[in-house]
PDB file of N, CA and C in Angstrom:
ATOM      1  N   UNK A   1      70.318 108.435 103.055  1.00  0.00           N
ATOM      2  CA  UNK A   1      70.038 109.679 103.741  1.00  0.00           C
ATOM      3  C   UNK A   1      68.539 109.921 103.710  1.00  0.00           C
ATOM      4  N   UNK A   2      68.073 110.896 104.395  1.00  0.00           N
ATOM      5  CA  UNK A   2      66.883 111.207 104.776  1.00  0.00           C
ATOM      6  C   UNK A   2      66.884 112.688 104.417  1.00  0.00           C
ATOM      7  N   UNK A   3      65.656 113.470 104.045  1.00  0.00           N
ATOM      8  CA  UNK A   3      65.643 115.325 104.602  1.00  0.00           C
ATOM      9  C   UNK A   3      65.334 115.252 105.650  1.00  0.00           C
ATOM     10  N   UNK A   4      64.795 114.759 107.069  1.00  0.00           N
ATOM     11  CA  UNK A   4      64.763 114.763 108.145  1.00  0.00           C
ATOM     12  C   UNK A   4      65.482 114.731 108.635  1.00  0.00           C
ATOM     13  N   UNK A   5      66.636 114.112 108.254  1.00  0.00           N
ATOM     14  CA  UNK A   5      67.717 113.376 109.142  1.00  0.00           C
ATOM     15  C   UNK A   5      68.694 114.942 110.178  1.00  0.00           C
ATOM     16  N   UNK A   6      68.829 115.039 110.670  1.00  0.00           N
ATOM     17  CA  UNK A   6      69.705 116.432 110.951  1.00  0.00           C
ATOM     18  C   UNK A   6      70.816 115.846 110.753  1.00  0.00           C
ATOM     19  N   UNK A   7      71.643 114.852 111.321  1.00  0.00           N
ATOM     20  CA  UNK A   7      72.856 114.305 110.600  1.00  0.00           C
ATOM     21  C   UNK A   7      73.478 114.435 109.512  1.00  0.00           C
ATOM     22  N   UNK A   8      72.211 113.928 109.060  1.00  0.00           N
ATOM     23  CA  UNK A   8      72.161 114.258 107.197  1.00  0.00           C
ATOM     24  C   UNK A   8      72.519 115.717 106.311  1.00  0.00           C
ATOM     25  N   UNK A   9      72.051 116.496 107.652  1.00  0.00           N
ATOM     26  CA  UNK A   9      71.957 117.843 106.749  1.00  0.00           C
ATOM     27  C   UNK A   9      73.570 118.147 107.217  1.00  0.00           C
ATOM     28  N   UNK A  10      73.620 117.800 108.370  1.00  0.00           N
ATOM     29  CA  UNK A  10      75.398 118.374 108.878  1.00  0.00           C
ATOM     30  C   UNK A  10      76.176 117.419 107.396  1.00  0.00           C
ATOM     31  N   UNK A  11      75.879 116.804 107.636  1.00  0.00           N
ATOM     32  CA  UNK A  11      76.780 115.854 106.438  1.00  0.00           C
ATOM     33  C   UNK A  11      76.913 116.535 104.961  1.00  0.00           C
ATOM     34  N   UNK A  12      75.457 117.072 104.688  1.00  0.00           N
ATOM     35  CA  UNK A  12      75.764 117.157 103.028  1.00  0.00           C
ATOM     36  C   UNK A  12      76.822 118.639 102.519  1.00  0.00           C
ATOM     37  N   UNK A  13      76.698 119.189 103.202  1.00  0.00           N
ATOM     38  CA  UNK A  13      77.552 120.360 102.517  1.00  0.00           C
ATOM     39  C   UNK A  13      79.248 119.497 102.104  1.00  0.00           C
ATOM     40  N   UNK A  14      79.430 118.617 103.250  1.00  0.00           N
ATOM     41  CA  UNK A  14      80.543 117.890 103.357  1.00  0.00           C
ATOM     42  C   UNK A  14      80.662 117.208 102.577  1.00  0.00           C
ATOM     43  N   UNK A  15      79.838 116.362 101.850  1.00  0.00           N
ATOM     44  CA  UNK A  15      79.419 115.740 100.594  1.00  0.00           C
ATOM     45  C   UNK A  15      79.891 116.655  99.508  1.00  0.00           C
ATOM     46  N   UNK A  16      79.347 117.172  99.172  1.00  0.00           N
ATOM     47  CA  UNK A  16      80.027 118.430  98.282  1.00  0.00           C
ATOM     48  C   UNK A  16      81.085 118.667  97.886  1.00  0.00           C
ATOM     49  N   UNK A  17      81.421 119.174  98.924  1.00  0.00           N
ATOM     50  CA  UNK A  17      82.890 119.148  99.283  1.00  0.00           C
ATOM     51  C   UNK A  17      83.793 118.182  98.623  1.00  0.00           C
ATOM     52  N   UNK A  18      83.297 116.601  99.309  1.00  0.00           N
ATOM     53  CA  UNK A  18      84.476 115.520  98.808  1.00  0.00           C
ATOM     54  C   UNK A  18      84.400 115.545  97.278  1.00  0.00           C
ATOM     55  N   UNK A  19      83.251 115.601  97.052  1.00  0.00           N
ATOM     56  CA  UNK A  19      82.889 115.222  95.504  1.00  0.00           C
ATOM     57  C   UNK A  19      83.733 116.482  94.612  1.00  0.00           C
ATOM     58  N   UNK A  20      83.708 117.557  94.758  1.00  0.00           N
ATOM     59  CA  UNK A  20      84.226 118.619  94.978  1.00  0.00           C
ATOM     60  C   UNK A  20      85.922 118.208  94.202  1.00  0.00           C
ATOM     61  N   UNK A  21      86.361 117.784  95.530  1.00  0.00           N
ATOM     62  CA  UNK A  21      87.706 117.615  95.413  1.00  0.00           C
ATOM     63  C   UNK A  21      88.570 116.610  94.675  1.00  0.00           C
ATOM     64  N   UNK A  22      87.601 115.436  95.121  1.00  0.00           N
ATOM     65  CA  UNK A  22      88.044 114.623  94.573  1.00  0.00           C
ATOM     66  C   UNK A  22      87.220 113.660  93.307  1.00  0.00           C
ATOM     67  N   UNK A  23      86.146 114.654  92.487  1.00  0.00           N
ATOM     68  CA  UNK A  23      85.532 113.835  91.768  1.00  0.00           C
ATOM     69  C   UNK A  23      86.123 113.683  90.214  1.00  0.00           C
ATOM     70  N   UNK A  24      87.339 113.632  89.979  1.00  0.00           N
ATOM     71  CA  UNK A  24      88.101 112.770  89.202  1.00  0.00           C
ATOM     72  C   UNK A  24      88.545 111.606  89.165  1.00  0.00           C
ATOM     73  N   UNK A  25      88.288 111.409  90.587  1.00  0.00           N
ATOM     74  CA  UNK A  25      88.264 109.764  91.447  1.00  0.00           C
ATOM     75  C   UNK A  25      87.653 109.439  91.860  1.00  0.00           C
ATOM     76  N   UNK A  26      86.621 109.778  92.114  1.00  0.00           N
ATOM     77  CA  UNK A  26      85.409 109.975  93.271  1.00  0.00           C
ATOM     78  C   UNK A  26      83.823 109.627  92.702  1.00  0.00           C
ATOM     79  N   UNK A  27      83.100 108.598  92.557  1.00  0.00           N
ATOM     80  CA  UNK A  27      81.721 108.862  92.232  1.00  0.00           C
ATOM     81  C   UNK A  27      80.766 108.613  93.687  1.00  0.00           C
ATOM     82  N   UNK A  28      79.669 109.400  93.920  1.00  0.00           N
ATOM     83  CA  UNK A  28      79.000 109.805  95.047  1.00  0.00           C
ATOM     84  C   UNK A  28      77.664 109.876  94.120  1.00  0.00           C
ATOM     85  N   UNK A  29      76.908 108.786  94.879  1.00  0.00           N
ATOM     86  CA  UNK A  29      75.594 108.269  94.715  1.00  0.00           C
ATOM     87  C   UNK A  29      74.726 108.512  96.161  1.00  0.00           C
ATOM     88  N   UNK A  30      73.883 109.502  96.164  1.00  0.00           N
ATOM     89  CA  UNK A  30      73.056 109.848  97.248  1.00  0.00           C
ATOM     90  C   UNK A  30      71.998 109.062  97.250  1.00  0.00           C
ATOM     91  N   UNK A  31      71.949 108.290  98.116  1.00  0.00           N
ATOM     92  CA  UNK A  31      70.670 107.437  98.208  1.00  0.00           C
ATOM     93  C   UNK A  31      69.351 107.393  98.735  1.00  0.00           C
ATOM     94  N   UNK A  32      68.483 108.197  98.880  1.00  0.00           N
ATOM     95  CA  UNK A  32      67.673 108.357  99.429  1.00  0.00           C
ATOM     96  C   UNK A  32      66.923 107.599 100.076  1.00  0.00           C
ATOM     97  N   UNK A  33      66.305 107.349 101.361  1.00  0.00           N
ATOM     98  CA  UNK A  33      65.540 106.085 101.978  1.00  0.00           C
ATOM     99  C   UNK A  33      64.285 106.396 101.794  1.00  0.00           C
ATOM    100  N   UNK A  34      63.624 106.859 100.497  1.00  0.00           N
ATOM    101  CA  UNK A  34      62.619 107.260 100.241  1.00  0.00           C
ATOM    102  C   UNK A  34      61.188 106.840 100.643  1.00  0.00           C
ATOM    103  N   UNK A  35      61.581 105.423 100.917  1.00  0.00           N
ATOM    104  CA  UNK A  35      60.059 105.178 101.631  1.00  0.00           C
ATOM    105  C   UNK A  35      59.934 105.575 103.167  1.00  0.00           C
ATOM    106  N   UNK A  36      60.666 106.031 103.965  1.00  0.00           N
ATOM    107  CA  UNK A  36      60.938 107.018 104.688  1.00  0.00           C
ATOM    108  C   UNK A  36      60.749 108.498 105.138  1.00  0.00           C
ATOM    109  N   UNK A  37      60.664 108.875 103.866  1.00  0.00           N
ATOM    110  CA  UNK A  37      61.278 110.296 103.325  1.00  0.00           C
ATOM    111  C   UNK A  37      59.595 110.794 102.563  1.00  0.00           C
ATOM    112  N   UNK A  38      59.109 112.126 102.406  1.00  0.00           N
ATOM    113  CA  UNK A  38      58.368 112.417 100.890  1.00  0.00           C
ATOM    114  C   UNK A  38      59.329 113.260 100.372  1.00  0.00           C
ATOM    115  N   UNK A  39      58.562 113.345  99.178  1.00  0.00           N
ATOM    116  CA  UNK A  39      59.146 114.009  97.716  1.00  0.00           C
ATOM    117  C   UNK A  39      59.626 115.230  97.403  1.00  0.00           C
ATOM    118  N   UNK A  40      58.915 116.380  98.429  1.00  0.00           N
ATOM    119  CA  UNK A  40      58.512 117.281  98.067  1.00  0.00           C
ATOM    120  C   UNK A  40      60.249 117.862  99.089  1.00  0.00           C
ATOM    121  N   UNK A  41      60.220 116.752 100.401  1.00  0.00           N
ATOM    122  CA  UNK A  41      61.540 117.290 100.879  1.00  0.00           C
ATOM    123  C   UNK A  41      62.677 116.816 100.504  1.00  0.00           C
ATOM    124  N   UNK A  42      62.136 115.756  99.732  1.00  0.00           N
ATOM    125  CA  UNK A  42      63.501 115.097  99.129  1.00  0.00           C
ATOM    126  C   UNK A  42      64.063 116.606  98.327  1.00  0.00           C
ATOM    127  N   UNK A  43      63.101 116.681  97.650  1.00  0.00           N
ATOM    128  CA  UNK A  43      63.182 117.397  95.984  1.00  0.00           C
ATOM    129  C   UNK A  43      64.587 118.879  97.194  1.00  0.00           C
ATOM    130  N   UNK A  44      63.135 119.615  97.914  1.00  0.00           N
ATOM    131  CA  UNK A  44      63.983 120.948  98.744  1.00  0.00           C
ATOM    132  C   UNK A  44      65.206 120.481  99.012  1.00  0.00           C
ATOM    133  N   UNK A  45      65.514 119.505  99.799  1.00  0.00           N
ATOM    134  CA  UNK A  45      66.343 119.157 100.287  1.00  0.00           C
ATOM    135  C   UNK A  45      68.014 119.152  99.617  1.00  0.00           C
ATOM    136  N   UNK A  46      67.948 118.523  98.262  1.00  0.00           N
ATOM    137  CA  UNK A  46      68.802 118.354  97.373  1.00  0.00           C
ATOM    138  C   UNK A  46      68.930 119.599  96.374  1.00  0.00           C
ATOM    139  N   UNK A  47      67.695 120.637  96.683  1.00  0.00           N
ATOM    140  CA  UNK A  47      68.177 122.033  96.006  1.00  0.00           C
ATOM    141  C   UNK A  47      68.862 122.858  97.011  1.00  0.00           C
ATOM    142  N   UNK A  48      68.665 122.516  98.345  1.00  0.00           N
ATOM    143  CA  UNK A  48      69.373 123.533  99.174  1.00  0.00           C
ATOM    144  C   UNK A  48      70.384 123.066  99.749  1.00  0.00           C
ATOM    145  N   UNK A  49      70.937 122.073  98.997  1.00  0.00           N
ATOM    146  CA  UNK A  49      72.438 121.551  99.332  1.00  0.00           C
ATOM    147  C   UNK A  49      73.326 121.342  97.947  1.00  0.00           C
ATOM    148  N   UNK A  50      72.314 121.766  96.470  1.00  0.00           N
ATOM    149  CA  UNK A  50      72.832 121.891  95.559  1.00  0.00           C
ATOM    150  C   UNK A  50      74.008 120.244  95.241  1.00  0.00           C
ATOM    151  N   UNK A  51      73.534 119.010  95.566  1.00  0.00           N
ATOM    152  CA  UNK A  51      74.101 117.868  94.831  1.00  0.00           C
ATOM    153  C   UNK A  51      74.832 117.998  93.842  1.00  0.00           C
ATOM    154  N   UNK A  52      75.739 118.200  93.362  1.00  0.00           N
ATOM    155  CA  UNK A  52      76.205 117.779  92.169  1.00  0.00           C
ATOM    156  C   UNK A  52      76.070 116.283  91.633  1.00  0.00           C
ATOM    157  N   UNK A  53      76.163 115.428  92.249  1.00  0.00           N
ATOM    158  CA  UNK A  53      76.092 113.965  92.273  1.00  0.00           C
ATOM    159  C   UNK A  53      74.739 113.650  92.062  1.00  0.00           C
ATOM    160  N   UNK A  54      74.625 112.317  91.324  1.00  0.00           N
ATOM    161  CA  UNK A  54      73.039 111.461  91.258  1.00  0.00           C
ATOM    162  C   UNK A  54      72.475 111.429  92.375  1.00  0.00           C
ATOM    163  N   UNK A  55      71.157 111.845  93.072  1.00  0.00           N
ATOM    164  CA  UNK A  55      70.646 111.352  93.890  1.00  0.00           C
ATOM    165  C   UNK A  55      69.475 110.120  93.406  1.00  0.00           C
ATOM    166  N   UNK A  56      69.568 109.419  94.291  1.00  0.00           N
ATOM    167  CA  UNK A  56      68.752 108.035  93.307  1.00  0.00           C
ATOM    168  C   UNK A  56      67.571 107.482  94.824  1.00  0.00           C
ATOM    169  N   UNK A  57      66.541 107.200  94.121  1.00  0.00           N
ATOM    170  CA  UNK A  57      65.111 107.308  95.230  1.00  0.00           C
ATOM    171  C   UNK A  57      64.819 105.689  95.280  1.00  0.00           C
ATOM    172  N   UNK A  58      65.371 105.148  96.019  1.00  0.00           N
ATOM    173  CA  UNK A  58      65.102 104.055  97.389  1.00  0.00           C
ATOM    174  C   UNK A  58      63.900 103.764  97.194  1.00  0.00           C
ATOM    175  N   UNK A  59      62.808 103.606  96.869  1.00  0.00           N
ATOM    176  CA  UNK A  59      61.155 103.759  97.160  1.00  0.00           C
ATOM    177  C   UNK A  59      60.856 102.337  97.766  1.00  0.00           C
ATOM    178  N   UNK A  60      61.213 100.962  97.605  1.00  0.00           N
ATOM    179  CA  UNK A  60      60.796 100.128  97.918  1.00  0.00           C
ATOM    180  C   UNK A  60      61.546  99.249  99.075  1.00  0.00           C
ATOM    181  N   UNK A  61      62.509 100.583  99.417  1.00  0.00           N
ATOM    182  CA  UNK A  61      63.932 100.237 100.265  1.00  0.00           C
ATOM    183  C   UNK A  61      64.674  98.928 100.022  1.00  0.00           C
ATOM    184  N   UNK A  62      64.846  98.716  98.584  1.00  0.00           N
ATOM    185  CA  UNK A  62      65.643  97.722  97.995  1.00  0.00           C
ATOM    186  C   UNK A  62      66.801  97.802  98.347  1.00  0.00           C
ATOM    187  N   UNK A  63      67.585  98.871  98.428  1.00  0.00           N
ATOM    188  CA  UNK A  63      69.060  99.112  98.517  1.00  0.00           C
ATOM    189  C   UNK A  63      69.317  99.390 100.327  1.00  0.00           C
ATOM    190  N   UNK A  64      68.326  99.977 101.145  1.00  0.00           N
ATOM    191  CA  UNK A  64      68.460  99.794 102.444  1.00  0.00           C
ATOM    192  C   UNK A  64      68.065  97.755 103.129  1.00  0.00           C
ATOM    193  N   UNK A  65      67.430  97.564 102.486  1.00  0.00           N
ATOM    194  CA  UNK A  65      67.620  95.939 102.745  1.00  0.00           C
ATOM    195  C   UNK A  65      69.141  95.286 102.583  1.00  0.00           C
ATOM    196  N   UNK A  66      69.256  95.694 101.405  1.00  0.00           N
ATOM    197  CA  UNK A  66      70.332  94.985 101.069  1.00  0.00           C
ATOM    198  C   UNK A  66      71.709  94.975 101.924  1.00  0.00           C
ATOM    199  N   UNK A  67      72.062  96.410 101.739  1.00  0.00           N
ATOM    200  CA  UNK A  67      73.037  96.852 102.659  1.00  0.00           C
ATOM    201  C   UNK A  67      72.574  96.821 104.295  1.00  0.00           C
ATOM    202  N   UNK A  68      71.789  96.668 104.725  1.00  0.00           N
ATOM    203  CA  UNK A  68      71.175  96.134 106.090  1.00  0.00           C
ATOM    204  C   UNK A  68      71.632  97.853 106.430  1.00  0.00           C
ATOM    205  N   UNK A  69      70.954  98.877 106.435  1.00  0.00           N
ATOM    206  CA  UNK A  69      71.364 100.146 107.503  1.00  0.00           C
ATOM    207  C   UNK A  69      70.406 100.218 108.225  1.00  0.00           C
ATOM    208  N   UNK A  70      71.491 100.544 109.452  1.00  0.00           N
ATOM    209  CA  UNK A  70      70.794 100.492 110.509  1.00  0.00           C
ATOM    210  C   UNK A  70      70.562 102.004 111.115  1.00  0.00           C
ATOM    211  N   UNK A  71      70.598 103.013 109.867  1.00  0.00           N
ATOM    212  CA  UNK A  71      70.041 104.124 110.201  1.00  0.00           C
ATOM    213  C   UNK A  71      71.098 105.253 109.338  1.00  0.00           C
ATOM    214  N   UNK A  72      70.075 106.128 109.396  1.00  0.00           N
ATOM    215  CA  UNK A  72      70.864 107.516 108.778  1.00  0.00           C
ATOM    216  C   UNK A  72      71.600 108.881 109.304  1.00  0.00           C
ATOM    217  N   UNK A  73      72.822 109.260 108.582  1.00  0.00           N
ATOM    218  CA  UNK A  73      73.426 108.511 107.461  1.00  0.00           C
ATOM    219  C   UNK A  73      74.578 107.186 107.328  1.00  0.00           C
ATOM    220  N   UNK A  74      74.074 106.871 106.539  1.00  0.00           N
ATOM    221  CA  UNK A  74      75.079 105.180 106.354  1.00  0.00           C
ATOM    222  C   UNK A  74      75.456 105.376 105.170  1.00  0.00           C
ATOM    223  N   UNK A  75      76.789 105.798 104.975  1.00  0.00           N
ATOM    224  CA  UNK A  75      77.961 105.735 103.468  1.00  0.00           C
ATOM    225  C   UNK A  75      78.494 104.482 103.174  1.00  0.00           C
ATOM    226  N   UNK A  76      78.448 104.017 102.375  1.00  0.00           N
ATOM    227  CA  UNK A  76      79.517 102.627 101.976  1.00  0.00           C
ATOM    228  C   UNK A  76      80.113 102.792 101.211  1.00  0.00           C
ATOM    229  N   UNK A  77      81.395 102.505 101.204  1.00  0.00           N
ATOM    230  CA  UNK A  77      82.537 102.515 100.423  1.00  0.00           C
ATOM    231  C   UNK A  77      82.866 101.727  99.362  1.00  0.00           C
ATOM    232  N   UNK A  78      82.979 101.740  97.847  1.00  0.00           N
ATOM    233  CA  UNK A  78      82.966 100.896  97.566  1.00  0.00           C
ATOM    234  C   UNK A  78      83.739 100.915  96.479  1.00  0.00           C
ATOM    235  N   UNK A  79      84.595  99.895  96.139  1.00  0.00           N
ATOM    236  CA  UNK A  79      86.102 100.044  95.599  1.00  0.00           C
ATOM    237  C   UNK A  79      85.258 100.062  93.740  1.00  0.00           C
ATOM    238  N   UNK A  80      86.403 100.271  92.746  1.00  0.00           N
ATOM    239  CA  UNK A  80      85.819 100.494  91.516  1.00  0.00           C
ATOM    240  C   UNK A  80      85.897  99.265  90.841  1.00  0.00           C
ATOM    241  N   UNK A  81      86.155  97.629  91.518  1.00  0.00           N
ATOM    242  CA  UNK A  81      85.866  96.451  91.357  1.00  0.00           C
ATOM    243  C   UNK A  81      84.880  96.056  91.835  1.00  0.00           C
ATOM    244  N   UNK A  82      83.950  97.231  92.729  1.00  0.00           N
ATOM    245  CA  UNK A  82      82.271  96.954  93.077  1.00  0.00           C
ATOM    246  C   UNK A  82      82.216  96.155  94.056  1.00  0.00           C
ATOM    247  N   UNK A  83      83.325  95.922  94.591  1.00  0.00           N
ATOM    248  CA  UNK A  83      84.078  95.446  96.421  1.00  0.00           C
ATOM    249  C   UNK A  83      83.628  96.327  97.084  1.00  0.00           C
ATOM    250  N   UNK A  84      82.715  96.399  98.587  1.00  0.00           N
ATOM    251  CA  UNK A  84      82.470  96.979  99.852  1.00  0.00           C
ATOM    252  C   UNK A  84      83.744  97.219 100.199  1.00  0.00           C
ATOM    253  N   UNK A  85      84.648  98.298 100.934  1.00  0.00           N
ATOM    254  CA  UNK A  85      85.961  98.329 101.286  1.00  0.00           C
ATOM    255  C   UNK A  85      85.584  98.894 103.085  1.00  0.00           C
ATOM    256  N   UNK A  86      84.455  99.193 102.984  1.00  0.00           N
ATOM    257  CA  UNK A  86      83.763 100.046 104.123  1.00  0.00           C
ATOM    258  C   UNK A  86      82.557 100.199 104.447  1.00  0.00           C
ATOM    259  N   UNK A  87      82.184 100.571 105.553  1.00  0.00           N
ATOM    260  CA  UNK A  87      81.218 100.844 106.219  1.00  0.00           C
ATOM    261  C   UNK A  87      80.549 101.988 107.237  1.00  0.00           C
ATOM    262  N   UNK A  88      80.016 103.375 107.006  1.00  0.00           N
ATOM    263  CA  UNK A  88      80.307 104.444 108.290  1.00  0.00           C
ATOM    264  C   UNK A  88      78.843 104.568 108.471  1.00  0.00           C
ATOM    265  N   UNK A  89      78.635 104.223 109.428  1.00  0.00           N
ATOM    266  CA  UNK A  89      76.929 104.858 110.213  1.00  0.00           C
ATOM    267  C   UNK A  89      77.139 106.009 111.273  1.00  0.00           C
ATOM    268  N   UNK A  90      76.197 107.192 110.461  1.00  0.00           N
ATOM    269  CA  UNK A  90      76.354 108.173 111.372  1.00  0.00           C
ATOM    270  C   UNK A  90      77.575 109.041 110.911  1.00  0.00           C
ATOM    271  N   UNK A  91      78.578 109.836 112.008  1.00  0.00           N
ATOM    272  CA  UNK A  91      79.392 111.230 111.226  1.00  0.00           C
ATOM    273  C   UNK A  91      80.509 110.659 112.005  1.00  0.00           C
ATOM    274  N   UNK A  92      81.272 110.095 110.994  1.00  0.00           N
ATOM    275  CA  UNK A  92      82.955 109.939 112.018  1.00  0.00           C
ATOM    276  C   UNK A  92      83.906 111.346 111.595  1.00  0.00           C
ATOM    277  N   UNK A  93      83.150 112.257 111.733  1.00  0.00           N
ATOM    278  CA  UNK A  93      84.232 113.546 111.937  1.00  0.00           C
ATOM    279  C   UNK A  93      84.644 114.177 109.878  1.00  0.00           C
ATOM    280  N   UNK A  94      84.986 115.039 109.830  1.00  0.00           N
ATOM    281  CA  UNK A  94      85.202 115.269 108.154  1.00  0.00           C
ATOM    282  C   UNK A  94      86.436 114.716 108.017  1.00  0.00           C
ATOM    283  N   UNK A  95      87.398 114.630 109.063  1.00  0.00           N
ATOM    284  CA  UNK A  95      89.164 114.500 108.887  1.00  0.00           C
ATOM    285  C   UNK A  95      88.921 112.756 108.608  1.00  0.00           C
ATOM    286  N   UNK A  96      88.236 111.955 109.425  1.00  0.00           N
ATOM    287  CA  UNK A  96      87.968 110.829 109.537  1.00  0.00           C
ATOM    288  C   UNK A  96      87.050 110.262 107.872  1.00  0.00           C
ATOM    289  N   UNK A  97      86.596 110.785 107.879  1.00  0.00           N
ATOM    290  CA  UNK A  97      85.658 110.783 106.325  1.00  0.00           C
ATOM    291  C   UNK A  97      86.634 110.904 105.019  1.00  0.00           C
ATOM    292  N   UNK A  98      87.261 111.965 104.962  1.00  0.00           N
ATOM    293  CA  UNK A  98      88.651 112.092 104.151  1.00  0.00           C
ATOM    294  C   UNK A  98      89.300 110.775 104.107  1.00  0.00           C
ATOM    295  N   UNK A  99      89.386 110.479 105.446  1.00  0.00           N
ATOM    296  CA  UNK A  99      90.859 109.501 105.310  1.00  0.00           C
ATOM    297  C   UNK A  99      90.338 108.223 104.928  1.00  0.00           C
ATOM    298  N   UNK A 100      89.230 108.027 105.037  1.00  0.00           N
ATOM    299  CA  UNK A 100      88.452 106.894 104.042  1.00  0.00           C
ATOM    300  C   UNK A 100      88.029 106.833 102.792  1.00  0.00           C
ATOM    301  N   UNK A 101      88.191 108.338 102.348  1.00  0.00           N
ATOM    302  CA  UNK A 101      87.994 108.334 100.528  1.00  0.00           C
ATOM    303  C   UNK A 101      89.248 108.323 100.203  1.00  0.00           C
ATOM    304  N   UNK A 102      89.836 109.005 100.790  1.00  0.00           N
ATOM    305  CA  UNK A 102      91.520 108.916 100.363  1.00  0.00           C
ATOM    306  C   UNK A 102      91.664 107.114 100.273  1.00  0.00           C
ATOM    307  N   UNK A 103      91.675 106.460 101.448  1.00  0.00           N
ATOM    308  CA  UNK A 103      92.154 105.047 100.922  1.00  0.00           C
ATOM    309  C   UNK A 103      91.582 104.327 100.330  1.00  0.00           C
ATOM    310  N   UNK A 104      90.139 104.553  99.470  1.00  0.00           N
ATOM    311  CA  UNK A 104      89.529 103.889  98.720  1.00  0.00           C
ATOM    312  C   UNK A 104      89.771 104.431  97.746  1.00  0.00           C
ATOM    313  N   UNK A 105      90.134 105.352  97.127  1.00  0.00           N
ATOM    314  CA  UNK A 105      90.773 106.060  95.712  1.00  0.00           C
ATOM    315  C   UNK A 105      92.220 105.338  95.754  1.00  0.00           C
ATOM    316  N   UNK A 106      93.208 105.047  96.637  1.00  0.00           N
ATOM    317  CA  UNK A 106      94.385 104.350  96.651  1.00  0.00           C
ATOM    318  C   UNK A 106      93.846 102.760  96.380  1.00  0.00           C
ATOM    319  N   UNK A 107      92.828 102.562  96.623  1.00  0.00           N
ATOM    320  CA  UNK A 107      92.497 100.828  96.404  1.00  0.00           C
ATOM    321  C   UNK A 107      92.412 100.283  95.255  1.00  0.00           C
TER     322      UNK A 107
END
């Protein structure tokens, strides 16, 4: 994610939310594309959406290489055997978002 991103910002309350509901099953790692991004909106950004979750700072875009995104926001799913199960670029809807944490908590 980005603080620029407007996507991003529709997204995070929703973030919340899942973590919210389901974080007895659920771990949510905010990733920041920090070399992207400065500090100062990172920092605002994650107070005015109140994270509960780690947000963790990207700086050398190690983790956007890796995972190849091709833009923000990009969630990956990833089973608790540290298996990719998924892939979402961009907002497939909250009902659509659900139904992909739901089947990765069943995985």
């Amino acid at each position: 994610w980005a603080s620029w991103c407007d996507p991003c910002r529709e997204e995070a309350p929703f973030l919340v939310e899942m973590y919210e509901k389901y974080k007895n099953n659920l771990d949510i790692y905010a990733v920041n594309g920090t070399e992207y991004d400065k500090m100062a909106s990172i920092e605002a950004f994650v107070k005015q959406y109140q994270y509960p979750f780690p947000v963790l700072l990207d700086e050398r875009s190690e983790v956007f290489n890796r995972y190849q995104v091709p833009g923000f926001p990009t969630s990956v799913f990833i089973d608790r055997n540290g298996v990719i199960q998924d892939i979402v670029i961009g907002l497939p809807g909250h009902e659509e978002f659900e139904k992909r944490v739901k089947k990765l908590i069943r995985a």
